[in-house]
N, C-alpha and C. Protein backbone atom coordinates (compact mmCIF):
# COMPACT_ATOMS: atom_id res chain seq x y z
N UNK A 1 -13.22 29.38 19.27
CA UNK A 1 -13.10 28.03 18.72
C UNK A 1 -13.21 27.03 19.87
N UNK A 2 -13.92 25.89 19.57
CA UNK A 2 -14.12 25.37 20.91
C UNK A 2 -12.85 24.20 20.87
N UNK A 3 -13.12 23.13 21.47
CA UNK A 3 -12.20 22.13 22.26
C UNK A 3 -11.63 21.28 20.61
N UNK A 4 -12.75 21.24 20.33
CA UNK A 4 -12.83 20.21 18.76
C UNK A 4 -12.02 20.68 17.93
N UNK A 5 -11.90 22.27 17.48
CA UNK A 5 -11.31 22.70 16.79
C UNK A 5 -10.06 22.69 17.07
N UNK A 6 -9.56 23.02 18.22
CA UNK A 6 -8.41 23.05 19.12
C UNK A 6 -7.55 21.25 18.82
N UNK A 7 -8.58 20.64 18.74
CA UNK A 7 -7.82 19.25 18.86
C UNK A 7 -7.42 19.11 17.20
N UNK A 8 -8.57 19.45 16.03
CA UNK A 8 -8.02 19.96 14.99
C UNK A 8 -6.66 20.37 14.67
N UNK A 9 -6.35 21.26 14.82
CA UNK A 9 -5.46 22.29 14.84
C UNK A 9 -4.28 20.92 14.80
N UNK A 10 -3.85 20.83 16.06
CA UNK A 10 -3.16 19.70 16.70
C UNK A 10 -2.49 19.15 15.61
N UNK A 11 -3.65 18.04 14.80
CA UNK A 11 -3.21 17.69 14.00
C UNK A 11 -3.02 17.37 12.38
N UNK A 12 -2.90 18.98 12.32
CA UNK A 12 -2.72 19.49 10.99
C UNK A 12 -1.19 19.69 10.92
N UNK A 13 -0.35 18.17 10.45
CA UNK A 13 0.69 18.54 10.29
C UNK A 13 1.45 17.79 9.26
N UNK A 14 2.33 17.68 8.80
CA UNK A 14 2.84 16.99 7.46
C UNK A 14 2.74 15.54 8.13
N UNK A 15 3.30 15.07 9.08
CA UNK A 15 3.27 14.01 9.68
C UNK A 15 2.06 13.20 9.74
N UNK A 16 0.92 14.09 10.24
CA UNK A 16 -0.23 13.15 9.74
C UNK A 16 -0.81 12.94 8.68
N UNK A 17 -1.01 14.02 7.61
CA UNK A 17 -0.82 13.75 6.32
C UNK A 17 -0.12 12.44 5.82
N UNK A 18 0.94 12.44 5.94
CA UNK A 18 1.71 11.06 5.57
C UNK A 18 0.85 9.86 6.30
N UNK A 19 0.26 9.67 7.39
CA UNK A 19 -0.39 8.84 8.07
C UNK A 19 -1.55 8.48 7.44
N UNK A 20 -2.18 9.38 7.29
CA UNK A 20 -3.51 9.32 6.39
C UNK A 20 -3.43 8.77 5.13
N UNK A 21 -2.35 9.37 4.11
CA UNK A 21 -1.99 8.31 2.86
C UNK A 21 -1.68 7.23 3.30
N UNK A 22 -0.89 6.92 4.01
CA UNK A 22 -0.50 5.27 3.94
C UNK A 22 -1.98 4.17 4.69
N UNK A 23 -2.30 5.00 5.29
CA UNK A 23 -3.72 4.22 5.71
C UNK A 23 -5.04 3.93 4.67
N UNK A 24 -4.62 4.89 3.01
CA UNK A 24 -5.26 5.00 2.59
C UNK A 24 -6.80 5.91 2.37
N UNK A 25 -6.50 6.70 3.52
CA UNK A 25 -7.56 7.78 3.68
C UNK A 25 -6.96 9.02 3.07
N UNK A 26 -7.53 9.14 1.83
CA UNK A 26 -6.80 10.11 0.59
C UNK A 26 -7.92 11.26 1.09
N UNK A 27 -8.85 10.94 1.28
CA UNK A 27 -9.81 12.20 1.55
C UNK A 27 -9.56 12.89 2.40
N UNK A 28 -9.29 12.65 3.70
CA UNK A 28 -8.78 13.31 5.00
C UNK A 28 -7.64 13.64 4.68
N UNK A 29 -6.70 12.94 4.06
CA UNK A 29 -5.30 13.41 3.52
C UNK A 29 -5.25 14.94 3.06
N UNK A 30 -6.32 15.08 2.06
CA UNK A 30 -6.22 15.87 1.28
C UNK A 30 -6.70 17.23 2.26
N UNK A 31 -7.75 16.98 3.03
CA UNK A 31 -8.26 17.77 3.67
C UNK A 31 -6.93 18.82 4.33
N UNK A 32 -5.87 18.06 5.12
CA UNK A 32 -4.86 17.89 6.01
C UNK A 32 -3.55 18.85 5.01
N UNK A 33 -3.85 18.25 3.80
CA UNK A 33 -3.28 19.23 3.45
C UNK A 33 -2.91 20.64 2.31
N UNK A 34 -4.56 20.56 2.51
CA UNK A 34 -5.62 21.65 2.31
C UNK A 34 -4.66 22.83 3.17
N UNK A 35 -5.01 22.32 4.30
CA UNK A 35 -5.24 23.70 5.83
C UNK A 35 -3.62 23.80 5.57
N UNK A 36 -2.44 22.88 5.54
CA UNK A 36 -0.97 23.41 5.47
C UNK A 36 -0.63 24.07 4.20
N UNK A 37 -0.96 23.60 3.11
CA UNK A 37 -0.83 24.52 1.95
C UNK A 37 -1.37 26.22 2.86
N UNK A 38 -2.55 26.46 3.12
CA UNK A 38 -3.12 27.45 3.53
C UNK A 38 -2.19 28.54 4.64
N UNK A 39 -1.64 27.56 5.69
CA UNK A 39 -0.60 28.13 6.74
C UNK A 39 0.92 28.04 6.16
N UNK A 40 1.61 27.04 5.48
CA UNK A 40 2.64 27.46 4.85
C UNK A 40 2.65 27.37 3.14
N UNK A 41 2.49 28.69 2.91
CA UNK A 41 2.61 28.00 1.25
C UNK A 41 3.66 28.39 0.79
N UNK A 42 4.28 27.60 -0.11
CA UNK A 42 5.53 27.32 -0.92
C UNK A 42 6.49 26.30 -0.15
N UNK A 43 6.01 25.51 0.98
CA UNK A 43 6.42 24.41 1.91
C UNK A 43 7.04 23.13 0.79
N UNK A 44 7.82 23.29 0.29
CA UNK A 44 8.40 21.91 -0.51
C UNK A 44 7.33 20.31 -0.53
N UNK A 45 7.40 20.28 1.19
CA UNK A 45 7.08 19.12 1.48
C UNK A 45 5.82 18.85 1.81
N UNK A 46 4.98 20.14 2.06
CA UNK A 46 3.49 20.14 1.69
C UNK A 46 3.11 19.59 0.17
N UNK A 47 3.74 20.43 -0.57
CA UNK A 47 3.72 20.13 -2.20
C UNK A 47 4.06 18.69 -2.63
N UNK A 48 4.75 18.43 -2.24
CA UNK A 48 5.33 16.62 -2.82
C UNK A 48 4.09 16.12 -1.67
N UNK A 49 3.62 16.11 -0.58
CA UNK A 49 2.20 15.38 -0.05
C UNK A 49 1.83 15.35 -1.07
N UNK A 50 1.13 16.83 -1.52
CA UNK A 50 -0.35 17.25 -2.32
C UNK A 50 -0.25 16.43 -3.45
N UNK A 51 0.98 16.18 -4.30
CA UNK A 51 1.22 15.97 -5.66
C UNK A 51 0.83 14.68 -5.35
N UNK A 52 1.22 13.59 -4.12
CA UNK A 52 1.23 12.21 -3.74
C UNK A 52 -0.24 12.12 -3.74
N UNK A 53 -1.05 12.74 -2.77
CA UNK A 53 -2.28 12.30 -2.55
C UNK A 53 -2.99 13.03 -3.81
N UNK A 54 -2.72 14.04 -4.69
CA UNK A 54 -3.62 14.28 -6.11
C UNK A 54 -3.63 12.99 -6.81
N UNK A 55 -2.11 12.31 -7.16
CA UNK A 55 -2.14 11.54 -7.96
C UNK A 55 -2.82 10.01 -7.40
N UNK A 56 -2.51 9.82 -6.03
CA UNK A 56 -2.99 8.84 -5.20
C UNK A 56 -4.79 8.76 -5.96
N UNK A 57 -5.59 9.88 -5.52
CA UNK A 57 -6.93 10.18 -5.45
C UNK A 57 -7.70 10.26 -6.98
N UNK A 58 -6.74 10.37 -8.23
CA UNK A 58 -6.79 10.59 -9.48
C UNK A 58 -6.89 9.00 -10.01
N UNK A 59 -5.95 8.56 -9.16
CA UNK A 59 -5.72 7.20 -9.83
C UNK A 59 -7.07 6.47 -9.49
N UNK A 60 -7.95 6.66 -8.72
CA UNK A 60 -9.17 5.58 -8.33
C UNK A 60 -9.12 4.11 -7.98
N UNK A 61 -9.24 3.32 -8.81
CA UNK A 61 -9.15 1.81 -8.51
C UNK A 61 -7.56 1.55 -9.25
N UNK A 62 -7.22 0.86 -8.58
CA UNK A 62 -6.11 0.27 -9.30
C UNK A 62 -6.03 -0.48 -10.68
N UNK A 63 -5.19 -0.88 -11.36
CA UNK A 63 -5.48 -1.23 -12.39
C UNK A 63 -4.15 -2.11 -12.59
N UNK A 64 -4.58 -3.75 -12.41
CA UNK A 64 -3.89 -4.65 -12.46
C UNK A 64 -3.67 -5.50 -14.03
N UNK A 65 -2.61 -5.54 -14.49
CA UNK A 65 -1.96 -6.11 -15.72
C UNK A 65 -1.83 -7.57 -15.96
N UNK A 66 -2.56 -8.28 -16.65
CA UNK A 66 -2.10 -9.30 -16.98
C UNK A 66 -0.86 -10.05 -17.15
N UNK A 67 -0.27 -10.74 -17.04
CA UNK A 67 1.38 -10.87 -17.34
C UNK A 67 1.05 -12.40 -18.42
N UNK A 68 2.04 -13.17 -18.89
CA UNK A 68 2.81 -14.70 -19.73
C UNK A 68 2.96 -15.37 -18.14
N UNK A 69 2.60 -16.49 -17.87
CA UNK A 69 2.77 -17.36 -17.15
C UNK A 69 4.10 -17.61 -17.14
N UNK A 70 4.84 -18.25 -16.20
CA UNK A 70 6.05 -19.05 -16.03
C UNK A 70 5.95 -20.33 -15.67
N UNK A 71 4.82 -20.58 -14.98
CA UNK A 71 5.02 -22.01 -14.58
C UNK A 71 5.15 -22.21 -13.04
N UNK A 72 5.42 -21.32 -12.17
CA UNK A 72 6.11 -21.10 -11.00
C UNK A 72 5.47 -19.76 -10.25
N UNK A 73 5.01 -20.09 -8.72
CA UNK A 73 4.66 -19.78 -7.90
C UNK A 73 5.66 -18.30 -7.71
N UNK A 74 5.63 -17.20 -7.68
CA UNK A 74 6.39 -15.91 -7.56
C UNK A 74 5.97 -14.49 -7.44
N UNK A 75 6.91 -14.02 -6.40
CA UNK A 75 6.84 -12.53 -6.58
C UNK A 75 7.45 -11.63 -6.47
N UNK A 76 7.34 -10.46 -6.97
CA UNK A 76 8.94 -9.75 -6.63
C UNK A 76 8.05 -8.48 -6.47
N UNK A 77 9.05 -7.51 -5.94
CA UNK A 77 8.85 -5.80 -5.97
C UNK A 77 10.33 -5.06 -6.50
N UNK A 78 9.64 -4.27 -7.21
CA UNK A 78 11.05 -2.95 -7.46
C UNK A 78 10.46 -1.46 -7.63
N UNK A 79 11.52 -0.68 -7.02
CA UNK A 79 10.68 0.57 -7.71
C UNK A 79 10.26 1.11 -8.94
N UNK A 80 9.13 1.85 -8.86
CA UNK A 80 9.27 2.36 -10.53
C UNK A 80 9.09 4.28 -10.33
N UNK A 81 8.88 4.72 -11.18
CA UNK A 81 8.69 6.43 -10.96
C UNK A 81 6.91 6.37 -10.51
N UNK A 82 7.20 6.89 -9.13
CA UNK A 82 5.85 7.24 -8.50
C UNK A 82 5.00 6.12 -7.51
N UNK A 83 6.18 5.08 -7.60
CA UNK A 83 5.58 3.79 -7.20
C UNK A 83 6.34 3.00 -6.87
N UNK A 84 5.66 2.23 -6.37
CA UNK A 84 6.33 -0.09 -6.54
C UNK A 84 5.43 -0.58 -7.73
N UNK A 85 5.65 -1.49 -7.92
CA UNK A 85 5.59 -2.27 -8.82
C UNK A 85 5.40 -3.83 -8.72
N UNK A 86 4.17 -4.48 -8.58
CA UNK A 86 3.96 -5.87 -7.47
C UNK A 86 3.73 -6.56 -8.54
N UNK A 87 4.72 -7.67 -8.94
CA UNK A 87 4.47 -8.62 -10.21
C UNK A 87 4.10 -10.18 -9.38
N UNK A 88 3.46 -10.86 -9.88
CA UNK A 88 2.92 -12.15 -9.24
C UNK A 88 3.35 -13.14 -10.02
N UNK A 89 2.82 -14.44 -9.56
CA UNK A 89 2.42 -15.51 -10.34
C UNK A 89 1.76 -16.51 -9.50
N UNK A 90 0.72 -17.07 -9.38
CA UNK A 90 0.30 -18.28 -8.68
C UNK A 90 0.14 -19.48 -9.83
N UNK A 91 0.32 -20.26 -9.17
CA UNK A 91 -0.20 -21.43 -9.81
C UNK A 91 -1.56 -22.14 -9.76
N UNK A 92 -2.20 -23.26 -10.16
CA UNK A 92 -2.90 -23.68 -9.59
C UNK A 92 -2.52 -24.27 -8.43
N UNK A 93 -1.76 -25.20 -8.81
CA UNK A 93 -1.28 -26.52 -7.41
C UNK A 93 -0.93 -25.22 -6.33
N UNK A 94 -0.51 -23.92 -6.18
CA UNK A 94 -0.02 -22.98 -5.19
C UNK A 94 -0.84 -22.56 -4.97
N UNK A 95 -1.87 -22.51 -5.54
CA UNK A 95 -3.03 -21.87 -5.06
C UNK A 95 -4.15 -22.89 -4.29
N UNK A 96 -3.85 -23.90 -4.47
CA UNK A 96 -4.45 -25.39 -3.72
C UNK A 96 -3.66 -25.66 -2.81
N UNK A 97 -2.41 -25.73 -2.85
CA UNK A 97 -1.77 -26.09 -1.23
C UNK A 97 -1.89 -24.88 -0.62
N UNK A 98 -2.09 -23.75 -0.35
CA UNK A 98 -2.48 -22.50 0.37
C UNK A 98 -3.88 -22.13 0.81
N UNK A 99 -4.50 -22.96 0.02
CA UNK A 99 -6.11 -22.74 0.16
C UNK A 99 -6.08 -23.82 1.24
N UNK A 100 -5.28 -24.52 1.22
CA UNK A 100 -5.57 -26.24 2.20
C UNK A 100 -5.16 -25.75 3.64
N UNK A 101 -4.48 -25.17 4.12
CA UNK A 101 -3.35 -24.00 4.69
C UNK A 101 -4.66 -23.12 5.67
N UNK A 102 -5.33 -22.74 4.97
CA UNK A 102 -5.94 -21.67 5.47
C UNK A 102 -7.60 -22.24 5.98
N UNK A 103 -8.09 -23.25 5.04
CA UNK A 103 -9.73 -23.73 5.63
C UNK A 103 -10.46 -23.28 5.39
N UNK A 104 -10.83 -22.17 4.53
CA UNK A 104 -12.23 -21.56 4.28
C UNK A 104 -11.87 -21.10 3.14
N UNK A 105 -13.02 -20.49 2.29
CA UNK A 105 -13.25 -20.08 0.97
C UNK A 105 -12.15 -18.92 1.22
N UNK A 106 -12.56 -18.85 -0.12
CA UNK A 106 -11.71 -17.43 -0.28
C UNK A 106 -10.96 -17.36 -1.84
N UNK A 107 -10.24 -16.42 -2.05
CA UNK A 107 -9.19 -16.30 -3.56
C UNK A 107 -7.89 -15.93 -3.58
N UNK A 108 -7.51 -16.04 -4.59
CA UNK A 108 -6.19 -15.57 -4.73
C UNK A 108 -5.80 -14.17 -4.41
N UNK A 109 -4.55 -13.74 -3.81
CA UNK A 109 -4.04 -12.38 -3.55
C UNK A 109 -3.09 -12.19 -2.97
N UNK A 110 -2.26 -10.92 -3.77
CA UNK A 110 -1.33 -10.38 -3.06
C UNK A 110 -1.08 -9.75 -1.90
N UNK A 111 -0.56 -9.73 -0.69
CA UNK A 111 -0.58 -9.06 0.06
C UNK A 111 1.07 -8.25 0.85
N UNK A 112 0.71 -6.96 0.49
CA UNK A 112 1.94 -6.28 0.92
C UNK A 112 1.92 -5.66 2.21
N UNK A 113 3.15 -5.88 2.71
CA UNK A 113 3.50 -5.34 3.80
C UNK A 113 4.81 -4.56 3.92
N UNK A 114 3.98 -2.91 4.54
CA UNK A 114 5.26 -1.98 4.58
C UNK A 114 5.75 -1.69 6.02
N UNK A 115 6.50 -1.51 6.44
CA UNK A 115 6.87 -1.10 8.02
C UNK A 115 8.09 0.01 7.59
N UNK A 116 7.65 1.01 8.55
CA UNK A 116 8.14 2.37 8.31
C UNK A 116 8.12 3.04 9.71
N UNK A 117 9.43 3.84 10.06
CA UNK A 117 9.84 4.14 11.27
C UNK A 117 8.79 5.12 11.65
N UNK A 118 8.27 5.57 12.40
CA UNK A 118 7.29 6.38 12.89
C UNK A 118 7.58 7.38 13.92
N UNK A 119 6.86 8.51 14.73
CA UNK A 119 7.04 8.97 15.78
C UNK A 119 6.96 8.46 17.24
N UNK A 120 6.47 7.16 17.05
CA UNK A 120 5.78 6.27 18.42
C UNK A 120 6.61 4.86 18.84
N UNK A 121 7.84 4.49 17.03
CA UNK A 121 8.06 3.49 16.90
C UNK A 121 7.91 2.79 15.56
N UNK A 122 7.76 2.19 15.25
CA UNK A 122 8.06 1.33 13.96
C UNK A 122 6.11 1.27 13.67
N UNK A 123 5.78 1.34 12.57
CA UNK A 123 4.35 1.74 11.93
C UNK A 123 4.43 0.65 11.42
N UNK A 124 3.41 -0.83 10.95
CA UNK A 124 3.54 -1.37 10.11
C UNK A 124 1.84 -1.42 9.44
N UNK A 125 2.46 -2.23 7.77
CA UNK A 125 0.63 -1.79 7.17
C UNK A 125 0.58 -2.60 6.35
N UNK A 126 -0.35 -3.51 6.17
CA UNK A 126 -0.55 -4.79 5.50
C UNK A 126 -1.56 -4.33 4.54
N UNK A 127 -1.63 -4.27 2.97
CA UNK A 127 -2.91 -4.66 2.19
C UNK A 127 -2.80 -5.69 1.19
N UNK A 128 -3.74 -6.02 1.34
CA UNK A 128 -4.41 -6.96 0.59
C UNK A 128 -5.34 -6.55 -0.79
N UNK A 129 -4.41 -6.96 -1.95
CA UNK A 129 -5.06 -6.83 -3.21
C UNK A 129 -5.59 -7.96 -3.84
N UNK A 130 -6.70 -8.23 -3.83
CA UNK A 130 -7.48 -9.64 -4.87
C UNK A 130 -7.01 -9.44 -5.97
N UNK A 131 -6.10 -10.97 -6.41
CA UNK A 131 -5.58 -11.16 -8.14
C UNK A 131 -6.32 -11.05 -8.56
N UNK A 132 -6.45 -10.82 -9.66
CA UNK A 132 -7.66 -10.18 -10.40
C UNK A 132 -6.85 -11.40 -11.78
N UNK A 133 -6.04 -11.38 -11.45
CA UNK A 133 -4.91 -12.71 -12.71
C UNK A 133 -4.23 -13.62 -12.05
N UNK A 134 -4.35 -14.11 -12.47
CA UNK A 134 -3.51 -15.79 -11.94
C UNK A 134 -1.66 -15.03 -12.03
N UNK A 135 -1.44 -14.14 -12.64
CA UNK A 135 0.09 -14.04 -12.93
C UNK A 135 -0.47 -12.62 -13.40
N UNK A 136 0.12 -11.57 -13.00
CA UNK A 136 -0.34 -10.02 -13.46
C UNK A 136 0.86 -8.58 -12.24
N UNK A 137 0.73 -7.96 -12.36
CA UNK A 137 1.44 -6.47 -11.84
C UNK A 137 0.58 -5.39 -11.94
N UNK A 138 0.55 -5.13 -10.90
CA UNK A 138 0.16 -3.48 -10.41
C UNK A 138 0.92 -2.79 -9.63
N UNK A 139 1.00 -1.27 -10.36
CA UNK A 139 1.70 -0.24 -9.83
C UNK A 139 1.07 0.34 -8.84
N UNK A 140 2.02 0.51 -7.90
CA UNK A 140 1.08 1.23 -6.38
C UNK A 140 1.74 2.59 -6.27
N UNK A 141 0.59 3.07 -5.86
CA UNK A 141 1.17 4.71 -5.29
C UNK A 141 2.77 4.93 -4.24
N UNK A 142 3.49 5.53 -4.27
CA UNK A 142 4.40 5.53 -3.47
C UNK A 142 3.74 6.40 -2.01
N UNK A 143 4.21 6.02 -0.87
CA UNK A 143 3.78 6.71 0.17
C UNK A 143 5.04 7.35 0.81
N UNK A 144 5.16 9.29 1.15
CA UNK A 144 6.25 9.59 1.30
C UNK A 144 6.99 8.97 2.82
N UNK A 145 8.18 9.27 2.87
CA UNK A 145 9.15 8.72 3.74
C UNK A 145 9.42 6.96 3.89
N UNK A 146 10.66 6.87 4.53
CA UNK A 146 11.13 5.71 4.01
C UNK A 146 10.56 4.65 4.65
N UNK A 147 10.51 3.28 4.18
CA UNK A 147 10.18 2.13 4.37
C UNK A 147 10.50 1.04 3.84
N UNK A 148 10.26 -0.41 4.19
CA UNK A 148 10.71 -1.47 3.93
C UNK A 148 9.43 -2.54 3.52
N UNK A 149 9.05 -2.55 2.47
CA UNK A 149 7.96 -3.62 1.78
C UNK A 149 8.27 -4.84 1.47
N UNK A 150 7.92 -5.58 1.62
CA UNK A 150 7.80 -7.26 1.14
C UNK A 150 6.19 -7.93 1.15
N UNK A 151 6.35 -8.39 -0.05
CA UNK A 151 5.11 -8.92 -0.28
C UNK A 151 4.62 -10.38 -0.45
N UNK A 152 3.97 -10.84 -0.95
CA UNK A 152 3.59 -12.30 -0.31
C UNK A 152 2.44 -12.42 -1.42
N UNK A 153 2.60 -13.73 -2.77
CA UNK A 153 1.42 -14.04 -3.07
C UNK A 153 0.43 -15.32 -2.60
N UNK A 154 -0.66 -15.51 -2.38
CA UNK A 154 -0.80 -16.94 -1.57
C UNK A 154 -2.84 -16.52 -1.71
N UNK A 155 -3.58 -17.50 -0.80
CA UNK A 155 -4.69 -17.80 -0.84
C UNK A 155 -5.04 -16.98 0.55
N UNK A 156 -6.03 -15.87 0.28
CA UNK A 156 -6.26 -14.78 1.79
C UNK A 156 -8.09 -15.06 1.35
N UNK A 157 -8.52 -16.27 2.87
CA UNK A 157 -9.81 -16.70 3.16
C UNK A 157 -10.66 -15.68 3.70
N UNK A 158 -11.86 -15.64 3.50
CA UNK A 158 -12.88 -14.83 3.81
C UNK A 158 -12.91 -14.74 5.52
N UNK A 159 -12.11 -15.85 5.86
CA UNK A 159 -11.78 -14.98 7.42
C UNK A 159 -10.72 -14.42 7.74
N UNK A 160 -10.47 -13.95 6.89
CA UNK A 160 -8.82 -13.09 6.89
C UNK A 160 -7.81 -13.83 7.15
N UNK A 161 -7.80 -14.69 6.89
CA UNK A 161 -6.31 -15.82 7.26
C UNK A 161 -5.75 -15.74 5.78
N UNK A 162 -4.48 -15.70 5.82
CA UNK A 162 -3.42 -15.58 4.50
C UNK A 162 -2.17 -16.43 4.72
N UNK A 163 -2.49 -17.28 3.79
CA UNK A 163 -0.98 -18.50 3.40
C UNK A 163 -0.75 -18.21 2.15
N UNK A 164 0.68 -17.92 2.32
CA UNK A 164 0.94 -17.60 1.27
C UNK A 164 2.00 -18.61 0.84
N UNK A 165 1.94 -18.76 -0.89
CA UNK A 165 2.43 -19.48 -1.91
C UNK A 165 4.01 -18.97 -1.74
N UNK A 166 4.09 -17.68 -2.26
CA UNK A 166 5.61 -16.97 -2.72
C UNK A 166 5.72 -15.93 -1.80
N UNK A 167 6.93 -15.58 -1.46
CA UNK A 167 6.97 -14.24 -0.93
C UNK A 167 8.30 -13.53 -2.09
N UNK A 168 8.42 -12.12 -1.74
CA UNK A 168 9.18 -11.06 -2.00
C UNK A 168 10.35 -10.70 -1.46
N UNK A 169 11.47 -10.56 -2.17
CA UNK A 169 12.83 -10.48 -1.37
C UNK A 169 12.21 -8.59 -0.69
N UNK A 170 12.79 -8.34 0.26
CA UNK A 170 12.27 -7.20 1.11
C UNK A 170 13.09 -5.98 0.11
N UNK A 171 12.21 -4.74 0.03
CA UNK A 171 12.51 -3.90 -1.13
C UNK A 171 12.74 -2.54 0.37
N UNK A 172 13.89 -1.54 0.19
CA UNK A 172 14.17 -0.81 0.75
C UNK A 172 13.91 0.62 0.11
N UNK A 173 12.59 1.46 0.60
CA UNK A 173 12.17 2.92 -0.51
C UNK A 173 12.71 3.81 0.82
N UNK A 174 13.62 4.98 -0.10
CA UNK A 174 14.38 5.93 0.53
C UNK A 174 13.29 7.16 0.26
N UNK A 175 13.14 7.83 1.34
CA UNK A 175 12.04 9.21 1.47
C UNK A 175 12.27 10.17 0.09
């Protein structure tokens, strides 16, 4: 086996698995833990990966819910089974003082941010979901081990600049 494979090897481990889901690379995920199913099987925590990134990779595009308006700029997170749960609301006028904020085109969107203790130090991971609704919720995949999310709805410009309208009281997910 040459050098490549060797560096392989390396890092075939639950740890990067988890790295790979939260980065969103379900394919390599899966790959990752392909080869540990293979070297330990009946591993608990191989299995709760696999089940994460099956259902992660099953689910495809997300699928964001319409919500009833309130009137008011908002957002919250809570858990649900298998997930968070990112409910919005923009306004217009919130979506015009945020657009003013930022200077360039662009649309409405949520953007979450998780920070989660790591092997190197504190990991943090920002995405960005385009409202697809002025006021709507989507359920997100849960990613294993613990972390701290807060999210933010507001106007994110085609040069990646994000002002945001509302933010999220900070949500605490236990591994």
């Amino acid at each position: 086996m040459g050098e490549g494979g060797a560096r392989r090897e390396t890092f075939a481990t639950p740890e990067m698995a988890e790295i790979l889901l939260r980065q969103g690379l379900v394919d390599r995920a899966l790959a990752v833990i392909a080869r540990l199913s293979e070297e330990s099987p009946g591993d608990p925590r191989v299995e709760r990966l696999a089940e994460l990134a099956g259902a992660r990779s099953a689910s495809g595009e997300i699928e964001q819910v319409e919500e009833r308006p309130a009137g008011v700029d908002r957002v919250s997170l809570e858990l649900v089974e298998g997930g968070i749960r990112v409910s919005w609301e923009i306004t217009d006028a919130g979506i015009e003082a945020a657009g003013r904020r930022v200077r360039c085109s662009g649309r409405a969107a949520v953007r979450l941010l998780t920070v989660a203790p790591g092997e190197r130090g504190v990991r943090r991971r920002v995405t960005d979901i385009p409202a697809a609704h002025r006021c709507g919720r989507v359920d997100l995949p849960a990613v294993p081990g613990a972390a701290v999310h807060v999210a933010a709805v507001g106007f994110l410009g085609r040069n990646g600049a994000f002002a945001p309208a509302a933010h999220s009281e900070p949500l605490e997910a236990a591994p």
